[in-house]
Protein backbone atom coordinates (compact mmCIF):
# COMPACT_ATOMS: atom_id res chain seq x y z
CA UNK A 1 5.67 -21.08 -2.02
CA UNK A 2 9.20 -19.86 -0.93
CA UNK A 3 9.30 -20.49 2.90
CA UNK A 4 9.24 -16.84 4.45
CA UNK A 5 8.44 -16.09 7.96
CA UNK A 6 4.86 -16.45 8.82
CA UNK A 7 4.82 -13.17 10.92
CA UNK A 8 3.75 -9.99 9.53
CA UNK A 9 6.61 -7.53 9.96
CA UNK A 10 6.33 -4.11 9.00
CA UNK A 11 8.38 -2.89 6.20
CA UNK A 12 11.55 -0.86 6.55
CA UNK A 13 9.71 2.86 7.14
CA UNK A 14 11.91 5.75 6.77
CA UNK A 15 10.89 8.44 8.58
CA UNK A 16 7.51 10.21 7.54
CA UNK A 17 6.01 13.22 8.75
CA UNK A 18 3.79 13.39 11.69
CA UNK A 19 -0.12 12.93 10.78
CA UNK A 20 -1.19 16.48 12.02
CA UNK A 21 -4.57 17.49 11.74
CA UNK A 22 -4.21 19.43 8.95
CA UNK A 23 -2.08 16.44 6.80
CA UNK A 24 -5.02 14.15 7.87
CA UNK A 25 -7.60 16.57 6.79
CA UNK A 26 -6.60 16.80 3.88
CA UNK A 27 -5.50 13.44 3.20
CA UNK A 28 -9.14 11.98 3.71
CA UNK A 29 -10.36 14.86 1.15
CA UNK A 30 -8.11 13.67 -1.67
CA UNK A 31 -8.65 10.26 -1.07
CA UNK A 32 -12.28 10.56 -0.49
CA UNK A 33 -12.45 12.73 -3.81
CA UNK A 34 -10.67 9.79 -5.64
CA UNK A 35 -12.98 7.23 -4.53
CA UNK A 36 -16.28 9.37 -4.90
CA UNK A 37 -15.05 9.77 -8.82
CA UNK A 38 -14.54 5.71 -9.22
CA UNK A 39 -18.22 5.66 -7.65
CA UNK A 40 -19.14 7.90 -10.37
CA UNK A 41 -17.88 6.26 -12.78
CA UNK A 42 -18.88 2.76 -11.63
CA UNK A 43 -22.46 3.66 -11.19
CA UNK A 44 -22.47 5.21 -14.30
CA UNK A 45 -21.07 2.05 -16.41
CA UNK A 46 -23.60 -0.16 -14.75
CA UNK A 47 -26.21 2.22 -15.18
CA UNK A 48 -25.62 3.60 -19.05
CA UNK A 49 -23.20 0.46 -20.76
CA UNK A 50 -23.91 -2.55 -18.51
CA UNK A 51 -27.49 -1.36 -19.44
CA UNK A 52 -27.16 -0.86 -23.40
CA UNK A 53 -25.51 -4.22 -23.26
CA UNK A 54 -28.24 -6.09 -21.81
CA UNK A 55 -31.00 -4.42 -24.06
CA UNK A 56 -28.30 -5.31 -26.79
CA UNK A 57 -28.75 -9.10 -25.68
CA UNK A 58 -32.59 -8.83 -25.59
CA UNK A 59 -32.88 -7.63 -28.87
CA UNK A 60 -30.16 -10.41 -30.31
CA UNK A 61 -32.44 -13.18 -28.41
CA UNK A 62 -35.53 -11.53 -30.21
CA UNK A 63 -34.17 -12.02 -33.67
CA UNK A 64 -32.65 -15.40 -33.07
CA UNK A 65 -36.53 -16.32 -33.33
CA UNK A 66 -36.65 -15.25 -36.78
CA UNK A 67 -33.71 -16.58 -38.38
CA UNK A 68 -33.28 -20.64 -39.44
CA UNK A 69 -30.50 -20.94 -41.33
CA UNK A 70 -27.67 -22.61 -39.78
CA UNK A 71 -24.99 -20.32 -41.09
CA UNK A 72 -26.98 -16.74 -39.75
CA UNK A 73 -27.75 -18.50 -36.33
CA UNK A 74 -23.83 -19.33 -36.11
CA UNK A 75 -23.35 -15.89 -36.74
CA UNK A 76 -25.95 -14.56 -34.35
CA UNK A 77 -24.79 -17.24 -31.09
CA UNK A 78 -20.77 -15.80 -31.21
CA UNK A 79 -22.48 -12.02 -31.17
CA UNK A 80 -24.62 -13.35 -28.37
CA UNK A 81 -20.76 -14.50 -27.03
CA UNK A 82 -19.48 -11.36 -27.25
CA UNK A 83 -22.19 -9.37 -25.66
CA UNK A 84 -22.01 -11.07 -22.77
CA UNK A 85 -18.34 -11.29 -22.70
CA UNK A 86 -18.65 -7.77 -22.74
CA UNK A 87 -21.29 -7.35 -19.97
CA UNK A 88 -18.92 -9.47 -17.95
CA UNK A 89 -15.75 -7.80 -18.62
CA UNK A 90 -17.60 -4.40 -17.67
CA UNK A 91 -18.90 -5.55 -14.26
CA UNK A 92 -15.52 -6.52 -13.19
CA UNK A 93 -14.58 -2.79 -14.08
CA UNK A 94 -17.45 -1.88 -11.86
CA UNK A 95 -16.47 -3.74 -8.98
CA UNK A 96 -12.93 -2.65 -9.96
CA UNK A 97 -13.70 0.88 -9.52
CA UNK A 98 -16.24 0.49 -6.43
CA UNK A 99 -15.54 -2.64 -4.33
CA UNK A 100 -18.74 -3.56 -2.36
CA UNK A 101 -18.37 -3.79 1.33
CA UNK A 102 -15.31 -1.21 1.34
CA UNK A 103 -17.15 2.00 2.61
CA UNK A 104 -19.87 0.21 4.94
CA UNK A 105 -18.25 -3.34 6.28
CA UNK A 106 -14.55 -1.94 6.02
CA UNK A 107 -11.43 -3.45 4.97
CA UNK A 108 -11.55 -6.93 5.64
CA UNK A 109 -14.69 -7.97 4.32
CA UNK A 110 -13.66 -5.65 0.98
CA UNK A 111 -10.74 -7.95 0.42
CA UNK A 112 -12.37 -11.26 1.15
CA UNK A 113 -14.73 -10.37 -1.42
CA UNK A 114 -11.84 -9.41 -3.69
CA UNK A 115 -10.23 -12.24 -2.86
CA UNK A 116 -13.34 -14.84 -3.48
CA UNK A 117 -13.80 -12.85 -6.91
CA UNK A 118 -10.29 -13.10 -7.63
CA UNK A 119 -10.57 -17.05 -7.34
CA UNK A 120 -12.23 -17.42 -10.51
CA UNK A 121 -8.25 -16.81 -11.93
CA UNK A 122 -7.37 -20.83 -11.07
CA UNK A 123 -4.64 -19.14 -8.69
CA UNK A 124 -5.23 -20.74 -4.95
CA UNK A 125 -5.61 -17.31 -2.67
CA UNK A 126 -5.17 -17.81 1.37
CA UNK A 127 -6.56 -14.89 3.53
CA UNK A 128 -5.45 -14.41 7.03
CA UNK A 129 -7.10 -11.72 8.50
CA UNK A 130 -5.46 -10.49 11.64
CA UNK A 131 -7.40 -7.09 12.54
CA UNK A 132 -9.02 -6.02 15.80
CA UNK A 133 -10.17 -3.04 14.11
CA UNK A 134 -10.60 -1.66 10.89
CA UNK A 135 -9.25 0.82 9.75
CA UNK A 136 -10.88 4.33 9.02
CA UNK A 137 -11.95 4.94 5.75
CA UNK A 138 -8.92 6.53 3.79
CA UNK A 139 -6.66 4.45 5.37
CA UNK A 140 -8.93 1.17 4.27
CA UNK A 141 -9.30 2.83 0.82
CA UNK A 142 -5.26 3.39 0.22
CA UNK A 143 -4.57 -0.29 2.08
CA UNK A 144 -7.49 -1.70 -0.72
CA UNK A 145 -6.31 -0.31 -4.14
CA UNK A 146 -2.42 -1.08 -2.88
CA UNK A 147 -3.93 -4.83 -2.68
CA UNK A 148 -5.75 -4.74 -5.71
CA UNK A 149 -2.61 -3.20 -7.89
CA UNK A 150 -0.66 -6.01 -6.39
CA UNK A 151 -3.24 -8.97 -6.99
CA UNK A 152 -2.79 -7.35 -10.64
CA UNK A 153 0.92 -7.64 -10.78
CA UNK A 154 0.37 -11.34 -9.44
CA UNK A 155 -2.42 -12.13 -12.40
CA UNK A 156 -0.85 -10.86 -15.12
CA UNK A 157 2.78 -11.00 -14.55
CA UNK A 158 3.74 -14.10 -11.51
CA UNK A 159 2.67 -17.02 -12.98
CA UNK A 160 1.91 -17.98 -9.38
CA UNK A 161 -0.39 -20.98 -8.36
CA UNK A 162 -0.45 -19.96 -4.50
CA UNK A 163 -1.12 -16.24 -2.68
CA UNK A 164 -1.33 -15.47 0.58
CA UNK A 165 -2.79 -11.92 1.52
CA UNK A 166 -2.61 -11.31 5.50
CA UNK A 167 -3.71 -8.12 7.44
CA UNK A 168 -2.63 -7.46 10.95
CA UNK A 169 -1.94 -4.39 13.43
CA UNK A 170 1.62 -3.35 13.75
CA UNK A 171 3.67 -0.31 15.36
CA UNK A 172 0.64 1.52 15.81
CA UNK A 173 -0.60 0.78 12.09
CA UNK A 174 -1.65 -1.53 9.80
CA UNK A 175 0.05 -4.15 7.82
CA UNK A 176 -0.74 -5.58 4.64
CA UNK A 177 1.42 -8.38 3.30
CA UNK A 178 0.65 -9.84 0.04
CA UNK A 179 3.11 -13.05 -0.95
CA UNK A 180 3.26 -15.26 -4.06
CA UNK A 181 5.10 -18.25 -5.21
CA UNK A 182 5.30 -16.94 -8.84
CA UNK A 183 8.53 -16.53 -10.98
CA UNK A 184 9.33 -13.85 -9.12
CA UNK A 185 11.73 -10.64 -10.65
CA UNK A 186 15.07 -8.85 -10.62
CA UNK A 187 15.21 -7.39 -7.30
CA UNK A 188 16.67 -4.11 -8.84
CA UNK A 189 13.02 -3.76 -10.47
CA UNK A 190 11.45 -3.79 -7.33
CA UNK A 191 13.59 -1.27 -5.42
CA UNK A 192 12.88 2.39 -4.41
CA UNK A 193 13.04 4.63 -7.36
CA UNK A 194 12.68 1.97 -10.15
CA UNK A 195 10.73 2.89 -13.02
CA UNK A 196 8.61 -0.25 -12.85
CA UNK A 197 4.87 1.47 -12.96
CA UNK A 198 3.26 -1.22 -10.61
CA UNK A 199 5.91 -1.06 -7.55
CA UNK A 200 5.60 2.88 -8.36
CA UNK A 201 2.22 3.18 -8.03
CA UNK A 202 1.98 1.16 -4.43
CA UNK A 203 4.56 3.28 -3.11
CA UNK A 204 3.18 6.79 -3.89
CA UNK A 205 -0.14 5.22 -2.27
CA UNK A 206 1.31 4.07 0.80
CA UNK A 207 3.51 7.21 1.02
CA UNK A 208 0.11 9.01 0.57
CA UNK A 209 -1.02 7.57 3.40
CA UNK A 210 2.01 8.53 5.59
CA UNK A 211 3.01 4.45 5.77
CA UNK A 212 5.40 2.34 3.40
CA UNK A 213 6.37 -0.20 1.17
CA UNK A 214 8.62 -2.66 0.76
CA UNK A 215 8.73 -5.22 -1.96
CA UNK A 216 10.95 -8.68 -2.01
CA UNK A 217 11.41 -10.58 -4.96
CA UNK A 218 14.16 -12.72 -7.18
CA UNK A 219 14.03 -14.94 -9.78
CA UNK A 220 12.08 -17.95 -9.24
CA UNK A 221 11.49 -16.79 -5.56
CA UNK A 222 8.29 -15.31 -5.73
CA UNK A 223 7.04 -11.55 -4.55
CA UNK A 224 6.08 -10.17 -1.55
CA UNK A 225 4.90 -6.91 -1.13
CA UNK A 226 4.95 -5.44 2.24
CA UNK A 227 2.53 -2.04 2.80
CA UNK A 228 2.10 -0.21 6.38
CA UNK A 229 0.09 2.84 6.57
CA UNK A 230 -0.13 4.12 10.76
CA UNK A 231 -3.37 4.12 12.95
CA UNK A 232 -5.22 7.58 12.98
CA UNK A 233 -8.35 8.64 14.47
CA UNK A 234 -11.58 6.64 13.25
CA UNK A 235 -10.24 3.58 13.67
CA UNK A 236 -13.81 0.91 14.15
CA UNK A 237 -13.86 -2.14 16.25
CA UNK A 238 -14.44 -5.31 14.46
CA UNK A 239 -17.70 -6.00 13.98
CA UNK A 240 -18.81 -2.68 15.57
CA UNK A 241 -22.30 -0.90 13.80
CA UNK A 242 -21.75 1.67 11.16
């Protein structure tokens, strides 16, 4: 991995409005609404789909008892294959949608989950979690899918064999850093205002949030994507009850 600074900076913030009451009201409605929908949807996939699938498989393994020729039980195995290729692909949409451990253990624990799911890529992830506290819920949510859009970007597009993800408190906020040693990309791509749909997306969250974004990148330099979001009220101790 490029050598970078091992301390979590926060990005370059322009200025952003003050979190009134109001602003912060309504912020943790429209992000609360957003997540309540991918619960809905989640619980719906692995209640209806993940379901059918399963019962899908049962009956498959039912009629594998009445077949013998070689040719029909080839047949029969890759539809077995793909059923639970499917099953699989739609339980990482459910956790996709509705990461465990978000709402009730906060933050941290979300992403270590994430991160330990995320392993199964071959990519090498490092997690250095820096908090004191976690933040409150539509602050954790925004920090989350901002991660999760950017673990994307690294799976599908880096190439990278090593990420580090790091959380600490900075400025009176919270700082998420996510760095890769990928191929890296035209740094014009990952500036303010580009049309690139991942960076864009990021942004508008952490701009949501009243925080920022920065992104770094070059050819063969890796990516580093650098989100703060400030510290409002309902900010949890570590390890405190829920």
């Amino acid at each position: 991995m490029q050598d970078r600074s091992t301390s979590l900076r926060s990005p370059a913030r322009r200025a952003q409005p003050a979190v009134g009451d109001d602003r912060r009201e309504l912020l943790a409605r429209f992000v609360q609404a957003g997540e309540q929908e991918r619960r809905r949807l989640a619980e719906g996939i692995h209640d209806d789909s993940i379901q059918a699938m399963a019962a899908l498989g049962m009956r498959l393994q039912m009629l594998r008892r009445t077949l013998t020729e070689a040719e029909q039980l080839a047949f029969l195995t890759e539809a077995e294959q793909a059923v639970q290729l499917s099953i699989t692909r739609l339980r990482h949409l459910v956790f996709e949608l509705h990461p465990p451990g978000l709402e009730q253990e906060g933050l941290s624990v979300a992403l270590a989950i994430a991160l330990e799911a995320e392993g199964a890529s071959g990519i090498e992830y490092r997690f250095d979690d820096g908090l004191r506290t976690q933040p409150p819920t539509e602050a954790s949510a925004i920090l989350f899918r901002i991660a999760q859009e950017a673990l994307e970007n690294v799976r599908v597009h880096a190439q990278a064999s090593h990420v580090e993800v790091t959380l600490r408190e900075r400025d009176g906020g919270f700082a998420l850093r996510i760095a890769d040693d990928g191929c890296g990309c035209d740094p014009e791509l990952a500036a303010p205002g580009t049309a690139c749909p991942g960076f864009a997306a990021m942004r508008a969250r952490a701009e949501l949030g009243c925080g920022s974004l920065d992104v770094e990148s070059a050819p063969g330099a890796g990516t580093q994507v650098l989100a703060w979001l400030p510290a409002m009220p309902g900010t949890t101790p570590v390890g405190a009850a829920t």
